[in-house]
N, C-alpha and C. Protein backbone atom coordinates (compact mmCIF):
# COMPACT_ATOMS: atom_id res chain seq x y z
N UNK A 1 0.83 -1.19 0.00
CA UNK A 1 0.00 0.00 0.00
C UNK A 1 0.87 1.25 0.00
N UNK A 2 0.16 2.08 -0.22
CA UNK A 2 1.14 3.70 -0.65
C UNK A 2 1.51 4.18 0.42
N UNK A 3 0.19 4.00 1.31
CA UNK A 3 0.44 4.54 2.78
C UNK A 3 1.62 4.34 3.62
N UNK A 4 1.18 2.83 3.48
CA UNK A 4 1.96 2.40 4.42
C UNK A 4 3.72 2.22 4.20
N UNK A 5 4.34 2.28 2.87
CA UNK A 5 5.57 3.04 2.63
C UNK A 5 5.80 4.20 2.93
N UNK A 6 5.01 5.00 2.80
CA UNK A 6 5.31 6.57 3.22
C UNK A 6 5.43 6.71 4.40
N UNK A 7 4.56 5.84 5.62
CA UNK A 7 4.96 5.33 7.01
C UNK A 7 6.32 5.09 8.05
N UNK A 8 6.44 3.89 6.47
CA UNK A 8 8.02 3.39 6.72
C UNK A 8 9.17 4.33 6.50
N UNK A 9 9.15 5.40 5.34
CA UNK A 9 9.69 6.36 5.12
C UNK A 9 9.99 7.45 6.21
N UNK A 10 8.62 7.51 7.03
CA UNK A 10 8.88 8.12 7.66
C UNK A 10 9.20 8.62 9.05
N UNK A 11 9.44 6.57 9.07
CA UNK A 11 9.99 6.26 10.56
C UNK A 11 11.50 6.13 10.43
N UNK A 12 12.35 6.05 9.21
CA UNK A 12 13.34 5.89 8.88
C UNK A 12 13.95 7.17 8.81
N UNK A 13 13.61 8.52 9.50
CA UNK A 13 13.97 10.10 9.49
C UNK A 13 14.35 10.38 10.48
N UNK A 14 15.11 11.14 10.96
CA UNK A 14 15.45 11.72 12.32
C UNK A 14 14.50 12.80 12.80
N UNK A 15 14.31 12.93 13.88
CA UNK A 15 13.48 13.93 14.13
C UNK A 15 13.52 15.26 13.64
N UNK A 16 14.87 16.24 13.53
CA UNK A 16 14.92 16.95 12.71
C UNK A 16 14.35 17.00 11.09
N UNK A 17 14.45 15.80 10.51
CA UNK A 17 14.31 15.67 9.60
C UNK A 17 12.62 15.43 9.25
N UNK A 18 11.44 15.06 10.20
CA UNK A 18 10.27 15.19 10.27
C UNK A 18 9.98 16.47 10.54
N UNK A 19 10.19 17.18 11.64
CA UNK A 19 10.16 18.30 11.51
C UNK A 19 10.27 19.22 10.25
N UNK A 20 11.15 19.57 9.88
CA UNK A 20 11.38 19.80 8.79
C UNK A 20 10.19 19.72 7.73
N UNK A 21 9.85 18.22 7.56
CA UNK A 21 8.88 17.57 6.39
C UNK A 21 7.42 18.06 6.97
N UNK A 22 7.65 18.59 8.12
CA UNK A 22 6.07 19.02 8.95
C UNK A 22 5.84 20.25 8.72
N UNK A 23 6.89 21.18 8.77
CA UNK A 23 6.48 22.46 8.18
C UNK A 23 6.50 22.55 6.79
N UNK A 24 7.13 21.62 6.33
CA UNK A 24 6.88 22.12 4.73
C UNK A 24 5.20 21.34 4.32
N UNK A 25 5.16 21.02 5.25
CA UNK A 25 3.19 20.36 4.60
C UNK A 25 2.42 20.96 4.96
N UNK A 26 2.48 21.83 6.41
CA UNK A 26 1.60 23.10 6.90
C UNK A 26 2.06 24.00 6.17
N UNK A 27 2.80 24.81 5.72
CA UNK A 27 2.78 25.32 4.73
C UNK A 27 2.11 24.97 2.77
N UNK A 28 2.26 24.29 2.98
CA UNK A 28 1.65 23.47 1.70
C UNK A 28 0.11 23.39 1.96
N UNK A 29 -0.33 23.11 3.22
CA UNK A 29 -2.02 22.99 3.40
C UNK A 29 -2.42 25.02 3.78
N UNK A 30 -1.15 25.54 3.58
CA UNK A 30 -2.23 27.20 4.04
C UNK A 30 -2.19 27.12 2.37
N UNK A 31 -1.04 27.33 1.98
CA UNK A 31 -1.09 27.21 0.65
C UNK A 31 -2.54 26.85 -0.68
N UNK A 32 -2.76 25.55 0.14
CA UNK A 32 -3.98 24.82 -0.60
C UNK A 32 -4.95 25.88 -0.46
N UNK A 33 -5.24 25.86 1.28
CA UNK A 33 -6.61 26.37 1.85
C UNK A 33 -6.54 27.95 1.31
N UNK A 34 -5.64 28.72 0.86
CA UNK A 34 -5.94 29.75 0.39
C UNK A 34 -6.29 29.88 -1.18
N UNK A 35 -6.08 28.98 -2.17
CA UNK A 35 -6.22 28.64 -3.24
C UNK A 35 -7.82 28.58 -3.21
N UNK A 36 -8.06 27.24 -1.99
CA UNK A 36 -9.63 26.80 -2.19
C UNK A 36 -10.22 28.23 -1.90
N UNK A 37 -9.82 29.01 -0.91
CA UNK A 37 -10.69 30.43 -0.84
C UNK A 37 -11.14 31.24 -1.91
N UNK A 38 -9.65 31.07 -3.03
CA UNK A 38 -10.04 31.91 -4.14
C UNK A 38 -10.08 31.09 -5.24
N UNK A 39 -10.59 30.26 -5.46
CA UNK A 39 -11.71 29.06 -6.20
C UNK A 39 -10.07 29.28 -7.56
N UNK A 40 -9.04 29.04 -6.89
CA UNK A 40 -8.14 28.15 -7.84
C UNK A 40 -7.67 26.99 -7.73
N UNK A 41 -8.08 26.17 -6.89
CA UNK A 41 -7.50 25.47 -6.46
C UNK A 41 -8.66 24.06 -7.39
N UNK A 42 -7.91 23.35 -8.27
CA UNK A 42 -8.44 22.45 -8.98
C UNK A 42 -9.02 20.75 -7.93
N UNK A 43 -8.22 20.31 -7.74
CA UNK A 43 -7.79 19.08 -7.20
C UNK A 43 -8.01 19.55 -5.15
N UNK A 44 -9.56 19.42 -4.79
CA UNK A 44 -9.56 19.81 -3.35
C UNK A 44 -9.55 18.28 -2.32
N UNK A 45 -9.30 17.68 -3.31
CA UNK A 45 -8.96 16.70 -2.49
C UNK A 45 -7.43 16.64 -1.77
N UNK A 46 -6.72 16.85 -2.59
CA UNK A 46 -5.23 17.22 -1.81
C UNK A 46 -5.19 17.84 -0.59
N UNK A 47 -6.14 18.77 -0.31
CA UNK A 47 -6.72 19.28 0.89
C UNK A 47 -6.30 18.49 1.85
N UNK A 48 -7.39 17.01 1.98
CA UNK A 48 -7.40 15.87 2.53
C UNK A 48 -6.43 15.12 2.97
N UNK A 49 -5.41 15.13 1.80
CA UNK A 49 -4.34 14.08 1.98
C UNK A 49 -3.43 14.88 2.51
N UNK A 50 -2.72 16.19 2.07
CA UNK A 50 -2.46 16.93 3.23
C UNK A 50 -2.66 16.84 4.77
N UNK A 51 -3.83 16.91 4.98
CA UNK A 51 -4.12 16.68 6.30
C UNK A 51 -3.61 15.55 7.07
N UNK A 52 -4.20 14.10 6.46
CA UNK A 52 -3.33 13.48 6.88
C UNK A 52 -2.00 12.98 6.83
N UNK A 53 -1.42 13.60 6.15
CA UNK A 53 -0.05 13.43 5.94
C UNK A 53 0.67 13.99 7.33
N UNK A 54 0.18 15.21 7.56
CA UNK A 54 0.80 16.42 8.57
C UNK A 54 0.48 15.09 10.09
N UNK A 55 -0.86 14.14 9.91
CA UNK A 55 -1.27 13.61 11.11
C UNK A 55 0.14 12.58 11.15
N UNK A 56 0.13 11.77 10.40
CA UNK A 56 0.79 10.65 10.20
C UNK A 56 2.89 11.04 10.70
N UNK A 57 2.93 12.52 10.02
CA UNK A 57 4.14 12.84 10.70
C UNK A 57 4.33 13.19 12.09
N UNK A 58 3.36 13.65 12.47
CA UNK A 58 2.95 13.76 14.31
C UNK A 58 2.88 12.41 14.76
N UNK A 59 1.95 11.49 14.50
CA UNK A 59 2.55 10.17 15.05
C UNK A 59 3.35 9.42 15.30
N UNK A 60 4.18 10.07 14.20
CA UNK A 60 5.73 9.44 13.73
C UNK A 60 6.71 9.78 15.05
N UNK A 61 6.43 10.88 15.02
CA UNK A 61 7.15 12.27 15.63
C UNK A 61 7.13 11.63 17.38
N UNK A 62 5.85 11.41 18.14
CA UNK A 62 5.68 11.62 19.31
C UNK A 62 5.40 10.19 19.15
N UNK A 63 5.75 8.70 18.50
CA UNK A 63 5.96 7.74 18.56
C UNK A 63 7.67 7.76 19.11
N UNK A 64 8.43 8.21 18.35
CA UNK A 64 10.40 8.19 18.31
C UNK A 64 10.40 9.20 19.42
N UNK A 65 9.67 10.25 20.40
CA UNK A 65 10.06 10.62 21.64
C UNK A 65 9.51 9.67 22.98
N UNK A 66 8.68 8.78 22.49
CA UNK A 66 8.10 8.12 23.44
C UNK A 66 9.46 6.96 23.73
N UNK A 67 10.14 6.59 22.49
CA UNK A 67 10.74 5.76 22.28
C UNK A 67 12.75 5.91 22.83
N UNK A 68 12.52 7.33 22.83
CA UNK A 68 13.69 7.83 23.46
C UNK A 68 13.96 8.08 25.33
């Protein structure tokens, strides 16, 4: 599954390095959400996957401090 590589991907990062990948996707979802405001934004499903992407790196994230 797609997911679940991108998972693995992203347990294989250092924390800096999630970080990192976390602001560049909150940035990427104001990005979206200001697009959808001004009705350019084609594809609003990305919206979505955004979202959980940003979740899935927080899990990641406060999984490897639990673990430290």
């Amino acid at each position: 599954m797609k997911t679940n590589k991108y998972v693995e991907e992203l347990a294989k990062k250092s924390a800096a390095e999630l970080n990192e990948e976390l602001v560049n996707a909150k940035k990427e979802l104001f990005n979206l959400r200001f697009q959808n405001a001004t009705n350019q934004l084609d594809n609003t499903s990305r919206i979505k996957e955004v979202r959980k992407n940003i979740a899935r790196i927080q899990t990641v994230l406060s999984a490897q401090s639990k673990q430290a």
